[in-house]
Protein backbone atom coordinates (compact mmCIF):
# COMPACT_ATOMS: atom_id res chain seq x y z
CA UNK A 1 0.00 0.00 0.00
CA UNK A 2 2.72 2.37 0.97
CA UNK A 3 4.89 1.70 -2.43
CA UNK A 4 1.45 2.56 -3.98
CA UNK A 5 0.80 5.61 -2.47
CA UNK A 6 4.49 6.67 -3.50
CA UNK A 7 4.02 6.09 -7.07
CA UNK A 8 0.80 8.36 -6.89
CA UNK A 9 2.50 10.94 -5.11
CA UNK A 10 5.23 10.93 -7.35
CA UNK A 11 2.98 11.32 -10.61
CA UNK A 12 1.60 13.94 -9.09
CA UNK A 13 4.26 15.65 -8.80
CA UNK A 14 5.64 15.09 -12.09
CA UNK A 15 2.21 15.99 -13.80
CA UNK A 16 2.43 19.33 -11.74
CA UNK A 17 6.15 19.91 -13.03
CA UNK A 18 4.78 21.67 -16.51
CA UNK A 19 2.90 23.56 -15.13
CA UNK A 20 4.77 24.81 -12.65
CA UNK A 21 7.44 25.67 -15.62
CA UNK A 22 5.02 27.15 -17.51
CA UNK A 23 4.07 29.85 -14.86
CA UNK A 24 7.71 30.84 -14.28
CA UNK A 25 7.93 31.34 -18.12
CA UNK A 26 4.22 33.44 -18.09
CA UNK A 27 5.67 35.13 -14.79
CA UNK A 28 9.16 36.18 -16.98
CA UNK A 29 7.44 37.00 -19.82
CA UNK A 30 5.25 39.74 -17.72
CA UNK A 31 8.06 41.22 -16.52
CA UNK A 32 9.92 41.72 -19.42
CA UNK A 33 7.13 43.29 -21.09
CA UNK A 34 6.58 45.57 -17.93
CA UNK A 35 10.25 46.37 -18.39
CA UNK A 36 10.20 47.12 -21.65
CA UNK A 37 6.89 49.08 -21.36
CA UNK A 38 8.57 51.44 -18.75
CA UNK A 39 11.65 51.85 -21.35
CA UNK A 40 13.96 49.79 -18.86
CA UNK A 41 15.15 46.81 -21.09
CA UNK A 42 15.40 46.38 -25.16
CA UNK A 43 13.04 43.96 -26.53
CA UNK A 44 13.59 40.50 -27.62
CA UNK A 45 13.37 40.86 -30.68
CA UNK A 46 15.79 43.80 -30.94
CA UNK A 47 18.11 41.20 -28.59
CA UNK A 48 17.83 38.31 -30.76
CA UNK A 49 18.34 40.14 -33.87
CA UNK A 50 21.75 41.38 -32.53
CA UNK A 51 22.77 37.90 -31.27
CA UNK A 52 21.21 35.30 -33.28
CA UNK A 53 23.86 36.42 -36.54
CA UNK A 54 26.48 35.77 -34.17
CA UNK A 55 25.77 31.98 -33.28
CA UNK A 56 25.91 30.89 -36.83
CA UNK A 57 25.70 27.11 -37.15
CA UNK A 58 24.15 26.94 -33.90
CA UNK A 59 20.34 26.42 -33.11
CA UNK A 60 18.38 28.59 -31.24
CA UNK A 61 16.29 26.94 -28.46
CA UNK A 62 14.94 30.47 -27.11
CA UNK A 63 15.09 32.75 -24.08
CA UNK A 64 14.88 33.48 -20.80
CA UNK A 65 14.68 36.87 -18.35
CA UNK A 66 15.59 37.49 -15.46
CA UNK A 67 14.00 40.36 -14.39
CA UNK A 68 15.98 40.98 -11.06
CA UNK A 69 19.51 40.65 -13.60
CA UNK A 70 17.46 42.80 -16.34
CA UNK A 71 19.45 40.34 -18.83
CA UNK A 72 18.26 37.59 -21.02
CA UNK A 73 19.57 33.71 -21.15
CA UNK A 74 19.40 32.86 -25.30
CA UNK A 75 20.16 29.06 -25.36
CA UNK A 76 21.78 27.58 -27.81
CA UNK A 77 23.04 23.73 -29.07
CA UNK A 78 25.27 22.44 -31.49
CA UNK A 79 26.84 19.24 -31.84
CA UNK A 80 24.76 17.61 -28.93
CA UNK A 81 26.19 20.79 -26.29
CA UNK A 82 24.31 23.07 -24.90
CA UNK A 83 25.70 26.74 -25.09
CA UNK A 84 23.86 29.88 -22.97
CA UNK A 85 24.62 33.29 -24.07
CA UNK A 86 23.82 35.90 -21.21
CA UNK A 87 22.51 39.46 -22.52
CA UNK A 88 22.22 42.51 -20.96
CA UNK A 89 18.33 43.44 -21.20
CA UNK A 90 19.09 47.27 -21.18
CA UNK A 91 22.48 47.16 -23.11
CA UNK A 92 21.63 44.28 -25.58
CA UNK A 93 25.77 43.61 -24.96
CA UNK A 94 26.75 40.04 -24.33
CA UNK A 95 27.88 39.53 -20.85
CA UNK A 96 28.47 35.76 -21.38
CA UNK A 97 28.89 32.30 -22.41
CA UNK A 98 28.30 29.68 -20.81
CA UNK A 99 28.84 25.47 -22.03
């Protein structure tokens, strides 16, 4: 009964993950645009279009912001390896890589 119990609570769990993930992207996404709105941070798009030429040969996977950073996480893979490329949201200058 017990190892049952553990299984259930463990599905749960992992059926909870996405959407956990998912508000953490929604919650991002919010502040970004708030940032932008109040003429804090570049957009995305204007971020992406200065990086993106950069990575050639490299796919893009897509972003993330940190809003207490005001910088953006662009990930990136090639050959198999995962490669993050760290942004300054106000700046659009590259602060970092990261493999």
């Amino acid at each position: 009964m017990r190892w049952t119990s553990s299984i259930l609570a463990l599905g749960l769990l992992v059926s909870l993950a996405p959407a956990a993930d998912a508000q953490q992207r929604a919650d991002e996404q919010g502040e970004a645009r708030r940032d932008l709105r109040n003429g804090n941070v570049r957009s995305l798009r204007e971020i992406e279009a200065r990086v993106l030429p950069t990575k050639r040969g490299m796919q893009y996977l897509g972003p993330e912001y940190d809003p207490t950073a005001m910088a953006y996480r662009l990930k990136f893979i090639q050959g198999g390896r995962v490669v993050f490329v760290d942004v300054d949201a106000r700046t659009g200058q590259i602060l970092g890589e990261s493999h």
